[in-house]
C-alpha atoms as a PDB file:
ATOM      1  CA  UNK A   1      39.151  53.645-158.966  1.00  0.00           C
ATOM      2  CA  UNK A   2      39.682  54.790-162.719  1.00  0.00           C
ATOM      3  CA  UNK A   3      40.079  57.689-164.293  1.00  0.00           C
ATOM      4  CA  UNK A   4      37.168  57.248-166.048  1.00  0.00           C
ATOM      5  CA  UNK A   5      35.169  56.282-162.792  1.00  0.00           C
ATOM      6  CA  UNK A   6      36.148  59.602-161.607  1.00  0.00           C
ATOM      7  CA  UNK A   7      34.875  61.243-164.790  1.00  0.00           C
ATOM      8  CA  UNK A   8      31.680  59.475-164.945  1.00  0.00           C
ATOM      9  CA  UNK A   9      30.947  60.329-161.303  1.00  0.00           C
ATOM     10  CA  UNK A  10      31.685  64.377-161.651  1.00  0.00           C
ATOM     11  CA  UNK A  11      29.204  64.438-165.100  1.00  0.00           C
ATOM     12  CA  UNK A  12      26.265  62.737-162.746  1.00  0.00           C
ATOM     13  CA  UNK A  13      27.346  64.960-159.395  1.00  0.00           C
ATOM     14  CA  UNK A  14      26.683  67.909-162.655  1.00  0.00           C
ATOM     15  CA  UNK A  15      23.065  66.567-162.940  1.00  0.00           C
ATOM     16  CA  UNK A  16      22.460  66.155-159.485  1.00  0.00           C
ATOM     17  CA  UNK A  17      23.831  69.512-158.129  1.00  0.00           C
ATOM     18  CA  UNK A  18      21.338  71.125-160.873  1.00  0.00           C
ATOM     19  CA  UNK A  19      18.341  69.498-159.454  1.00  0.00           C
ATOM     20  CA  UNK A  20      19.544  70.251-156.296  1.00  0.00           C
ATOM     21  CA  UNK A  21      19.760  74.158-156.896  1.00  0.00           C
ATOM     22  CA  UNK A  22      16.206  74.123-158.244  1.00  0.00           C
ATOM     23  CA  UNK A  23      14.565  71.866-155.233  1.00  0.00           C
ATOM     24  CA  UNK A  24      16.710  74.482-152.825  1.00  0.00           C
ATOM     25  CA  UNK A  25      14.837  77.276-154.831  1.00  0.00           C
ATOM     26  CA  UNK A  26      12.103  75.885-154.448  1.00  0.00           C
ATOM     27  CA  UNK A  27      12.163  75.456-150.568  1.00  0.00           C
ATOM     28  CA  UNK A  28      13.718  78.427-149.922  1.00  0.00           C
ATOM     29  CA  UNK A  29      11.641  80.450-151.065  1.00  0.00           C
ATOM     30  CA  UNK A  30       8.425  78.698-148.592  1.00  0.00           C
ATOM     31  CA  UNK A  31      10.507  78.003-145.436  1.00  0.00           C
ATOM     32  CA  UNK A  32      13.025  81.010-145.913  1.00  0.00           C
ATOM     33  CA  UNK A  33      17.236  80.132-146.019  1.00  0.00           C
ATOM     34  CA  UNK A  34      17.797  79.379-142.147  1.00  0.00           C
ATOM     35  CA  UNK A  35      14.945  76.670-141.325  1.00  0.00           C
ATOM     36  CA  UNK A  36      16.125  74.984-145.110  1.00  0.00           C
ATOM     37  CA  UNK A  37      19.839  74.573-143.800  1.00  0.00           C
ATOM     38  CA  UNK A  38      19.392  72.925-140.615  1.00  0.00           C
ATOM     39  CA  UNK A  39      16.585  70.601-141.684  1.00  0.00           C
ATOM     40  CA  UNK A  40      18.452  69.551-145.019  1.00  0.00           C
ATOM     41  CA  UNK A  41      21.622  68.838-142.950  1.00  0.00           C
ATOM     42  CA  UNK A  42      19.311  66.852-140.326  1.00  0.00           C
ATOM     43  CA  UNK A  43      18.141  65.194-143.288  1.00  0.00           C
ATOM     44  CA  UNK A  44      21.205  64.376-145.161  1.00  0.00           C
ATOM     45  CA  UNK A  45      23.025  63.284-142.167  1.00  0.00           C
ATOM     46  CA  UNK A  46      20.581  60.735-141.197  1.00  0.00           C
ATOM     47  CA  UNK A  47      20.939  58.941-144.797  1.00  0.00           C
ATOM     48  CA  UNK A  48      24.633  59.375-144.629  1.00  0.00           C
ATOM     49  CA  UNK A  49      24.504  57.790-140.815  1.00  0.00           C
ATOM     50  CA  UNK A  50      22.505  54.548-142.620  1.00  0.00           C
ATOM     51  CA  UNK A  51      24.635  54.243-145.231  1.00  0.00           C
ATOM     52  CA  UNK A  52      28.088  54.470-143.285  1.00  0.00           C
ATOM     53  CA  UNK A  53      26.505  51.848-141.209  1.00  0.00           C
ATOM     54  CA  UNK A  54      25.595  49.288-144.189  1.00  0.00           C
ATOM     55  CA  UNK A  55      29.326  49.683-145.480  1.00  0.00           C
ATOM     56  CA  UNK A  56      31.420  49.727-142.770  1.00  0.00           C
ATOM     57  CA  UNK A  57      29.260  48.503-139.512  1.00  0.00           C
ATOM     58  CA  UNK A  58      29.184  51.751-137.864  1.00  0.00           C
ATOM     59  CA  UNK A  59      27.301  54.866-138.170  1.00  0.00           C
ATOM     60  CA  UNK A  60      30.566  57.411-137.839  1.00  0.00           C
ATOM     61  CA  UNK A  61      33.840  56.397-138.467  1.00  0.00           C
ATOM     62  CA  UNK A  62      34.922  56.324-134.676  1.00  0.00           C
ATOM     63  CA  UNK A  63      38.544  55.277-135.416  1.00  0.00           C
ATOM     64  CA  UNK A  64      39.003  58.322-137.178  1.00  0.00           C
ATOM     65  CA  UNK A  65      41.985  60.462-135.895  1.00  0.00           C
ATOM     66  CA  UNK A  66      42.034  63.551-134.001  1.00  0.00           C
ATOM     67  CA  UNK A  67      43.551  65.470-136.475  1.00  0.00           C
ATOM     68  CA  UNK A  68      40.950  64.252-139.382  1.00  0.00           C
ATOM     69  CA  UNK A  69      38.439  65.146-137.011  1.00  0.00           C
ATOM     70  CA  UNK A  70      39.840  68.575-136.580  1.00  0.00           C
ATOM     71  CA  UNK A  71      40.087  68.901-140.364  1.00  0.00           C
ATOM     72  CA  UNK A  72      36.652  67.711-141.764  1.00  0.00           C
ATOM     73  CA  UNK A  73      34.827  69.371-138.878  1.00  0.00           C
ATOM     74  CA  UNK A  74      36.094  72.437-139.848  1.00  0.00           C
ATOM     75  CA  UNK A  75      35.507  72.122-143.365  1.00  0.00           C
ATOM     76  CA  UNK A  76      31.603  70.476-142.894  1.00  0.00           C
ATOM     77  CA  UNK A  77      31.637  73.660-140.970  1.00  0.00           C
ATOM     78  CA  UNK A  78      32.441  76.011-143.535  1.00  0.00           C
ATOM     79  CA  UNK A  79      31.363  74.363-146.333  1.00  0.00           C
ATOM     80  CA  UNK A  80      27.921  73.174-144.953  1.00  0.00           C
ATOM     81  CA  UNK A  81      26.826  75.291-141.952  1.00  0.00           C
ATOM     82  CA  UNK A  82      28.580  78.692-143.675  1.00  0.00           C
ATOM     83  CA  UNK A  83      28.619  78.515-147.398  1.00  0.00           C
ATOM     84  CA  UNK A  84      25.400  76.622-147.742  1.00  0.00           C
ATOM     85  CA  UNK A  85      23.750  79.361-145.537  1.00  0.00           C
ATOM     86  CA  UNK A  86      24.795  82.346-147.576  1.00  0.00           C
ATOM     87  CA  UNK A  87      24.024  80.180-150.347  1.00  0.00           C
ATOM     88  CA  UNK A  88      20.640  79.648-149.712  1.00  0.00           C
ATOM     89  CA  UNK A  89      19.807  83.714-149.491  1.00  0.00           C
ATOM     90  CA  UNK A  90      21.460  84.017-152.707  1.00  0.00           C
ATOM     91  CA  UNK A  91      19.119  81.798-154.437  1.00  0.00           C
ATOM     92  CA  UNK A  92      16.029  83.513-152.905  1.00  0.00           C
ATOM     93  CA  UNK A  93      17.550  86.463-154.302  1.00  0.00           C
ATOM     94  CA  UNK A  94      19.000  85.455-157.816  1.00  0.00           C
ATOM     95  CA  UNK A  95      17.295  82.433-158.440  1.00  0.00           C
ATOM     96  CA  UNK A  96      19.250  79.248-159.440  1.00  0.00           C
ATOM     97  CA  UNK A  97      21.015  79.834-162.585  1.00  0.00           C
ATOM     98  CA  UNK A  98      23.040  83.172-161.237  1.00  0.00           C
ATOM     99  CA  UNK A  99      23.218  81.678-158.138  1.00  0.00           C
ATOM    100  CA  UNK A 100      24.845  78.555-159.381  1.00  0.00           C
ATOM    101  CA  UNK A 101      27.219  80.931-161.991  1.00  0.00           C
ATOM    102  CA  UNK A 102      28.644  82.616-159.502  1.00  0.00           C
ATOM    103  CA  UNK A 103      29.281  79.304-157.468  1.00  0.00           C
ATOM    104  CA  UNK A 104      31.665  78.678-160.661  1.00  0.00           C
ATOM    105  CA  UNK A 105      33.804  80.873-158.600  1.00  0.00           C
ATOM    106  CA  UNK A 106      34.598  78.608-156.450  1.00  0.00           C
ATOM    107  CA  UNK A 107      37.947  77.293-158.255  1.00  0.00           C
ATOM    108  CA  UNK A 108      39.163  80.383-158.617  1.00  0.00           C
ATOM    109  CA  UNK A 109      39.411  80.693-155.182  1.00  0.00           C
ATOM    110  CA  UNK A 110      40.537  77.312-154.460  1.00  0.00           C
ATOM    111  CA  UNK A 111      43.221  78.507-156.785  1.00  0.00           C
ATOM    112  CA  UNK A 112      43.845  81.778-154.620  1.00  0.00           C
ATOM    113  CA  UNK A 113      43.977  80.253-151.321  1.00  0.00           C
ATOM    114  CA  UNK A 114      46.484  77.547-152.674  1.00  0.00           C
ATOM    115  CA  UNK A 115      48.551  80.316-153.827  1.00  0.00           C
ATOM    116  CA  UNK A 116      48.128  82.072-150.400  1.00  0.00           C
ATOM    117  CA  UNK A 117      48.224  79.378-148.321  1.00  0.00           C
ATOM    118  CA  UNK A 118      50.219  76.650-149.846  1.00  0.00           C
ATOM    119  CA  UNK A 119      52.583  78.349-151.695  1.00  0.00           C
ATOM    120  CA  UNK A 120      51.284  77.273-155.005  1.00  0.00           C
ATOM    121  CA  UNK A 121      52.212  79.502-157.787  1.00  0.00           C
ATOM    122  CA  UNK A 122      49.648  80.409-160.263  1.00  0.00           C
ATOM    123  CA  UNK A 123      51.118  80.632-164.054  1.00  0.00           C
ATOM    124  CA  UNK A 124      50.032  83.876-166.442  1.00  0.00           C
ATOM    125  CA  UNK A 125      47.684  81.420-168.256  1.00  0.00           C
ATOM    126  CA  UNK A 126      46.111  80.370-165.066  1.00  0.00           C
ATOM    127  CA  UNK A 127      45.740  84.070-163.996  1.00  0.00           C
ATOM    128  CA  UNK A 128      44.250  84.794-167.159  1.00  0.00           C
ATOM    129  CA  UNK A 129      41.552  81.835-166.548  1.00  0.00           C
ATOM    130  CA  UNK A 130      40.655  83.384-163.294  1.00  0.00           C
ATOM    131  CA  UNK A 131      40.238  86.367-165.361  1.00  0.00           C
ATOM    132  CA  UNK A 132      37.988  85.124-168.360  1.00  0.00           C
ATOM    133  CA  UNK A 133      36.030  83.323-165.446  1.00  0.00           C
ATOM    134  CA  UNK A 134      34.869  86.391-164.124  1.00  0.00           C
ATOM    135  CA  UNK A 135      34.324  88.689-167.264  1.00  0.00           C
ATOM    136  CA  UNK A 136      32.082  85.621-168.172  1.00  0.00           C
ATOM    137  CA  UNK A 137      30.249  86.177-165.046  1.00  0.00           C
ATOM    138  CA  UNK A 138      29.950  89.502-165.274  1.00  0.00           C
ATOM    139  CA  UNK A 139      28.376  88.956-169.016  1.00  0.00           C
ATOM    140  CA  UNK A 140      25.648  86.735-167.325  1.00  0.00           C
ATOM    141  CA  UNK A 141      24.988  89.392-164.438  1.00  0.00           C
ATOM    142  CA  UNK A 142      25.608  92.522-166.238  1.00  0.00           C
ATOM    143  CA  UNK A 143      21.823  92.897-167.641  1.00  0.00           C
ATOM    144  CA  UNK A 144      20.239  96.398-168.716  1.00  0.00           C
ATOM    145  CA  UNK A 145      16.441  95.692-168.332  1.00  0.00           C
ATOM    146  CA  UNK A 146      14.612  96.907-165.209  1.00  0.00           C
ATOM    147  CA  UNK A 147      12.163  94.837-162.818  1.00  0.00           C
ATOM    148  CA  UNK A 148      13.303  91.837-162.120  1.00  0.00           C
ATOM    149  CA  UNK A 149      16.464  92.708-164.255  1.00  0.00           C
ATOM    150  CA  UNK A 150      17.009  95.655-162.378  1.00  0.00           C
ATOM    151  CA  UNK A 151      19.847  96.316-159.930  1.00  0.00           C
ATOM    152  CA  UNK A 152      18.770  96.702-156.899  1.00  0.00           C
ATOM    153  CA  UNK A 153      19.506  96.148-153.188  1.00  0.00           C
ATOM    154  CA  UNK A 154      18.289  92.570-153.183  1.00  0.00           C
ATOM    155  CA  UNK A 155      20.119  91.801-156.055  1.00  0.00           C
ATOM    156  CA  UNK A 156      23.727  93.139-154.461  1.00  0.00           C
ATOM    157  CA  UNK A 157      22.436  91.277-151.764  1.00  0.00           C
ATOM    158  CA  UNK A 158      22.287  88.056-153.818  1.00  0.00           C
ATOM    159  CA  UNK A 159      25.617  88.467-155.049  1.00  0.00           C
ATOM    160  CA  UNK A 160      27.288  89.179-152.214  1.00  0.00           C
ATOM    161  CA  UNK A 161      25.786  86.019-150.673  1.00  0.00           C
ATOM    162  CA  UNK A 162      26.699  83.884-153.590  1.00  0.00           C
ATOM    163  CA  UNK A 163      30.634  84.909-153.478  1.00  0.00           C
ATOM    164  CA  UNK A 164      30.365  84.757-149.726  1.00  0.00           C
ATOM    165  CA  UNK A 165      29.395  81.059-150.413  1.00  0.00           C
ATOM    166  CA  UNK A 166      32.090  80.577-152.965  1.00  0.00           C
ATOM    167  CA  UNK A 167      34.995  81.267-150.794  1.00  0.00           C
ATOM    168  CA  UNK A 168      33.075  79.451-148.109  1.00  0.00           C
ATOM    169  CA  UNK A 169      33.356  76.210-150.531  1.00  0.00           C
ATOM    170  CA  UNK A 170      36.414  76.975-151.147  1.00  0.00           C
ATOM    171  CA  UNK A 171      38.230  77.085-148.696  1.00  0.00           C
ATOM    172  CA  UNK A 172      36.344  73.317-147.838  1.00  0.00           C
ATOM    173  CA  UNK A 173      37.739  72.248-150.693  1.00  0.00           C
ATOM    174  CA  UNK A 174      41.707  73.266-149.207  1.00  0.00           C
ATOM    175  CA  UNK A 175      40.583  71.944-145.954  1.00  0.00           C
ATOM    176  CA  UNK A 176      38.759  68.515-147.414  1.00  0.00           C
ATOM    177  CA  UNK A 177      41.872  67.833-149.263  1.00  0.00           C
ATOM    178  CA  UNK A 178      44.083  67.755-146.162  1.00  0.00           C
ATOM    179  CA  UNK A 179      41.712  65.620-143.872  1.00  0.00           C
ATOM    180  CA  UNK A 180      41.440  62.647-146.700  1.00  0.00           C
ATOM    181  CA  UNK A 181      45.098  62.664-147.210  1.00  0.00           C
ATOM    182  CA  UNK A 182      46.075  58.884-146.700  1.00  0.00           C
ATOM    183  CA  UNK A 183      43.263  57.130-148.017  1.00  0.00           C
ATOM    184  CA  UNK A 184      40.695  58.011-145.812  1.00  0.00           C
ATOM    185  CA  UNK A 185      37.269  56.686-147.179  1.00  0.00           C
ATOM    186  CA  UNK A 186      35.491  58.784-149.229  1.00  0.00           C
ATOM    187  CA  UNK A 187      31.924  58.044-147.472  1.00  0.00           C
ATOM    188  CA  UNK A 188      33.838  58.475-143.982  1.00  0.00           C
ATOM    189  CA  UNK A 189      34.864  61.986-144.972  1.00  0.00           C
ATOM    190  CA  UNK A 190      31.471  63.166-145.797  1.00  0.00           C
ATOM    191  CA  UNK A 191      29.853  61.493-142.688  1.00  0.00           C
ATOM    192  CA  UNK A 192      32.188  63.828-140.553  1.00  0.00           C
ATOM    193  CA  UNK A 193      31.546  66.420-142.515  1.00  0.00           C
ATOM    194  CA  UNK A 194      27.786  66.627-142.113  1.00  0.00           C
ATOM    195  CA  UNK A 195      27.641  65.853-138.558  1.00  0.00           C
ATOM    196  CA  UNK A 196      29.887  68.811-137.257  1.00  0.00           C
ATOM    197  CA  UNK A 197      28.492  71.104-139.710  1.00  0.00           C
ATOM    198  CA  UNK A 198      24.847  69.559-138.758  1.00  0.00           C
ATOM    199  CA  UNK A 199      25.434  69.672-134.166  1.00  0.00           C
ATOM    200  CA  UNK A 200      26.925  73.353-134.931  1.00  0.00           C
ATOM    201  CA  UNK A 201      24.263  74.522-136.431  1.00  0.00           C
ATOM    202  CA  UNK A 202      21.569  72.787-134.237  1.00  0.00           C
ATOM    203  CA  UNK A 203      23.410  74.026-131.282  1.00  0.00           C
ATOM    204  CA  UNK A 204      23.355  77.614-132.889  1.00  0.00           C
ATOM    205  CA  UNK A 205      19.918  77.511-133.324  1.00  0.00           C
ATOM    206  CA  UNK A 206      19.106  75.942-129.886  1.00  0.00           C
ATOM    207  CA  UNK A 207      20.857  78.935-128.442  1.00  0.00           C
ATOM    208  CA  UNK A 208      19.009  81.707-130.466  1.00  0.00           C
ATOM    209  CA  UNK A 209      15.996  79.813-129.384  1.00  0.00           C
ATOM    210  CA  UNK A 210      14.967  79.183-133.057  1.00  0.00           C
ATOM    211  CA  UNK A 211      13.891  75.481-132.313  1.00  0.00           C
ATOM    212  CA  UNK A 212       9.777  76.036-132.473  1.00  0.00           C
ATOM    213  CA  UNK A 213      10.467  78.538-136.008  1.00  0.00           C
ATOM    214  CA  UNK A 214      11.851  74.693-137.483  1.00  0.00           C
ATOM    215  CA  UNK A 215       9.292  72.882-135.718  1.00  0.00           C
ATOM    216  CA  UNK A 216       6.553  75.188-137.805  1.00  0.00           C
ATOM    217  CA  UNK A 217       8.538  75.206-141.245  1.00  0.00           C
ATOM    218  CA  UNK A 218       8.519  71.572-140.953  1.00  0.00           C
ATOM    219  CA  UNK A 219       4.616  71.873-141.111  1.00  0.00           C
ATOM    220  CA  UNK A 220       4.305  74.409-144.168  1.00  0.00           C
ATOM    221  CA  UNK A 221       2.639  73.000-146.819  1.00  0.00           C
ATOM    222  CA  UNK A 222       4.523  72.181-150.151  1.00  0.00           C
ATOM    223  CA  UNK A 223       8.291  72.630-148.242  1.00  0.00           C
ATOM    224  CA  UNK A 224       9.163  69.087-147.142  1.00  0.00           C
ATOM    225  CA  UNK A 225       9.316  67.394-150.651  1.00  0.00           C
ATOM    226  CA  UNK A 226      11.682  69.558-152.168  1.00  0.00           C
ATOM    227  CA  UNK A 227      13.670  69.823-148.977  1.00  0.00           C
ATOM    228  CA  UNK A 228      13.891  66.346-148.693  1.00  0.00           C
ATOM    229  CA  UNK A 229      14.900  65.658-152.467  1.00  0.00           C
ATOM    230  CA  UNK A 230      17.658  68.490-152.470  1.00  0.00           C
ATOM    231  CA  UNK A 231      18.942  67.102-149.230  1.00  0.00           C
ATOM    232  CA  UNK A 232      19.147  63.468-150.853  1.00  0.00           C
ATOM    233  CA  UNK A 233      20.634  64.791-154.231  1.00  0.00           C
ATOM    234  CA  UNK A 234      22.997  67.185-153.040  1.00  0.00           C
ATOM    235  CA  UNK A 235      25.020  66.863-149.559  1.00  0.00           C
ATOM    236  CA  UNK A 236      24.398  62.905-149.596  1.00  0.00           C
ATOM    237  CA  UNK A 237      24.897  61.670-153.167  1.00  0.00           C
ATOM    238  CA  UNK A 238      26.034  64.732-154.495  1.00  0.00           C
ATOM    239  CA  UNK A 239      28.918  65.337-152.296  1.00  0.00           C
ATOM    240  CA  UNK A 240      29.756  61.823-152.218  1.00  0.00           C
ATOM    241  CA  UNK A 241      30.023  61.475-155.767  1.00  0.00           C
ATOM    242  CA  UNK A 242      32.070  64.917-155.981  1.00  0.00           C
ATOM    243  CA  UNK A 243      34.514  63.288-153.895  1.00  0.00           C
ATOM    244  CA  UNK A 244      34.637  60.279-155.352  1.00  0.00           C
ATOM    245  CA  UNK A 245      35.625  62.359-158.783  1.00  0.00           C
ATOM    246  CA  UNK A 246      38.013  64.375-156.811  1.00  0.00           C
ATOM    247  CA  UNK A 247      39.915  61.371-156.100  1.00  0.00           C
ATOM    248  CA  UNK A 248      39.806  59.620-158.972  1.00  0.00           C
ATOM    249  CA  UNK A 249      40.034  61.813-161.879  1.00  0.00           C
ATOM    250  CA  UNK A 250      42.509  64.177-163.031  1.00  0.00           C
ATOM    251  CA  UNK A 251      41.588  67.604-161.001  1.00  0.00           C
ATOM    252  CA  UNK A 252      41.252  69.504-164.194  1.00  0.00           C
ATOM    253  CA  UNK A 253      38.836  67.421-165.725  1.00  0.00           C
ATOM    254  CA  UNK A 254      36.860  66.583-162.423  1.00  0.00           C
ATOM    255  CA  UNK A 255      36.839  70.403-161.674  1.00  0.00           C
ATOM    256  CA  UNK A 256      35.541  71.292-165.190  1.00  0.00           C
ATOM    257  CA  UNK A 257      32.693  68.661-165.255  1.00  0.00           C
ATOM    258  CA  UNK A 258      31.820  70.098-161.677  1.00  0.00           C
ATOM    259  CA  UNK A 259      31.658  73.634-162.756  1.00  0.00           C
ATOM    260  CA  UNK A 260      28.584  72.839-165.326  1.00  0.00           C
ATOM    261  CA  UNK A 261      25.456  72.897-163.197  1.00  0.00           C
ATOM    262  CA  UNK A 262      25.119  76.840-164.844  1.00  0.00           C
ATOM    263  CA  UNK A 263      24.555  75.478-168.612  1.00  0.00           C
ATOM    264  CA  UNK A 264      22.343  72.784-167.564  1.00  0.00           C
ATOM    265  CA  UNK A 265      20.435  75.375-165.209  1.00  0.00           C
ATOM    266  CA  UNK A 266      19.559  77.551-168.096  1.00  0.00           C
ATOM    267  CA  UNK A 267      17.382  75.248-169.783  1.00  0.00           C
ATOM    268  CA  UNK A 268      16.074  73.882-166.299  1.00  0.00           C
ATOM    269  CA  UNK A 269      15.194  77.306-165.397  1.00  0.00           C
ATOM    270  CA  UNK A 270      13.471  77.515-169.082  1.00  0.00           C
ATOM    271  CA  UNK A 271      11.227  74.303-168.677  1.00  0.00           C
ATOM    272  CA  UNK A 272      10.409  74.366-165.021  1.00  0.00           C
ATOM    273  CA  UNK A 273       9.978  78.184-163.893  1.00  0.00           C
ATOM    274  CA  UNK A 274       9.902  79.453-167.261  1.00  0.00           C
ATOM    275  CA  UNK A 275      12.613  81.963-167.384  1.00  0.00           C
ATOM    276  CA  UNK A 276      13.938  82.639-171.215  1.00  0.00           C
ATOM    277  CA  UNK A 277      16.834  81.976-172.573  1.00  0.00           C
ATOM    278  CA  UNK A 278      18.884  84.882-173.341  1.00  0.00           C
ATOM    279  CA  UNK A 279      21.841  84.915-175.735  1.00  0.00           C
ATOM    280  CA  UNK A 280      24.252  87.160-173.215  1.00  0.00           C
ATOM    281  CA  UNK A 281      23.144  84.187-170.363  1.00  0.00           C
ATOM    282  CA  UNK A 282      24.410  81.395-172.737  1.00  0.00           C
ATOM    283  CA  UNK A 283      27.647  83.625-174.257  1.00  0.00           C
ATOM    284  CA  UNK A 284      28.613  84.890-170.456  1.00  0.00           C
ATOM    285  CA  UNK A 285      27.973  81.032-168.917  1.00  0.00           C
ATOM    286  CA  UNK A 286      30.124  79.286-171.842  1.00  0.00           C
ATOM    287  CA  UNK A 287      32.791  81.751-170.775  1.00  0.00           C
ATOM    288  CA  UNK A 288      32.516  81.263-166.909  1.00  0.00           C
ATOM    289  CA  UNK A 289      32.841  77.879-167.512  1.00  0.00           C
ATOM    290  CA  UNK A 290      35.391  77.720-170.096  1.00  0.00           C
ATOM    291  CA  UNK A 291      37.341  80.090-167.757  1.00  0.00           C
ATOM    292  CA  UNK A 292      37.212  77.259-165.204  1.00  0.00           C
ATOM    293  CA  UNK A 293      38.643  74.740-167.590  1.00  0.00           C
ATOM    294  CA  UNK A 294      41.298  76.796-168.743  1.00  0.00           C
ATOM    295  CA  UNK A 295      42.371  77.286-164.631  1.00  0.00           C
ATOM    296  CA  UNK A 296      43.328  73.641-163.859  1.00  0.00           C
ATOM    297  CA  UNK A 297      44.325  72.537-167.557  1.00  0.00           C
ATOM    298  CA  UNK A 298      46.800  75.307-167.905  1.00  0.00           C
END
């Protein structure tokens, strides 16, 4: 694959992950954040199951080995059953855009669990990305208007959720990295993925006895559609294509283009839900996301 394959695929995963936070938002906020994570992952992982099986003949890559099993099932774990959890309560609690902002977080601590973990040294410019990544954050969240501006419990809530979920994806990312190593097939390593992350949480669920609470969300009216679509555009095409851009594309590049569901939000936000467009939202996201840049082109 090219370079510019790898480009091209991060700039659509961009469009797709924003439609997928405001579908999420949207189901969320009717089925609540547990019922929406175990039927999207249901959901996602039968398409992926179909679509392993029209490429390569089989639904799962069985001839996978034991350590890329251990690998990818813990990071579909983390990534999918974890992050996407914590996730989910931030965006009943933030909505998308601030959600997805502080999801731009994400690289920075990719960068600080490298550094931790694999012994890869971060430069003073790259600190000083991590740090213009957060005081752009901080712009966006830092708001002095009261209601739904206001600081409250639900909003510390939100945030905590949303960091909670960027370390989560994170650390996937350090742990995806390692279980394609080789040339493992890029369809193959989302399949696994999804289906640990998707039997742990089923069995989780199954043992809190929360089975009939999923059997009635799948009945509440106006949830299914925008489960459905989120689950199509984001863990099955969206993930696909991120890894596809992962692998192809310089990481800077790929990691930049991945970081800009938060400028594209803003003017979803504005058409679809109506929220305005505040100068400090636009100043603080150009400076998350420029911080991001800076990180893996230093």
């Amino acid at each position: 694959m090219s370079a510019t394959m790898g480009q091209a695929a991060a700039l659509l995963t961009t469009v797709l992950w924003s439609f997928t936070y405001v579908f999420f938002t949207i189901a969320v906020r009717r089925i609540g954040a547990s019922a929406l994570n175990r039927l999207r992952l249901a959901a996602a992982l039968g398409l992926l199951l179909l679509a392993h099986l029209v490429v390569f003949g089989t639904p799962v890559p069985f001839g996978a080995e034991a350590s890329r099993w251990l690998w990818l099932g813990l990071s579909g774990v983390i990534g999918f059953a974890v992050a996407e959890a914590l996730l989910f309560r931030s965006l009943y609690h933030l909505g998308a855009h601030r959600t997805s902002l502080l999801m731009t977080s994400a690289p920075v601590f990719s960068a600080l669990l490298a550094w931790g973990v694999l012994g890869e040294r971060l430069s003073p410019g790259q600190i000083a990305a991590v740090a213009v990544t957060l005081l752009g954050i901080v712009v966006v969240l830092w708001r002095r208007g009261n209601g739904d501006d206001g600081r409250g419990a639900a909003w510390w809530l939100g945030i905590l959720f949303a960091v909670g979920a960027a370390a989560a994806q994170a650390t996937r990312y350090i742990l995806s990295k390692r279980g394609m190593d080789g040339g493992f097939p890029v369809l193959s390593t989302n399949v696994l993925q999804i289906l640990c992350a998707t039997v742990t949480i089923w069995l989780w669920t199954a043992v809190r006895g929360r089975l009939r609470a999923t059997r009635d969300a799948l009945r509440t009216p106006g949830a299914m559609l925008p489960m459905l679509a989120g689950a199509t555009l984001g863990p099955f095409l969206g993930v696909t294509l991120s890894l596809v851009a992962l692998r192809a594309a310089p990481v800077g590049i790929a990691s930049t283009l991945l970081a800009l569901p938060p400028v594209l939000l803003l003017f979803l936000e504005r058409v679809l839900f109506r929220v305005p467009i505040r100068p400090q939202a636009l100043i603080g996201t150009a400076i998350a996301v420029g911080g991001v840049a800076m990180l893996f082109m230093l």
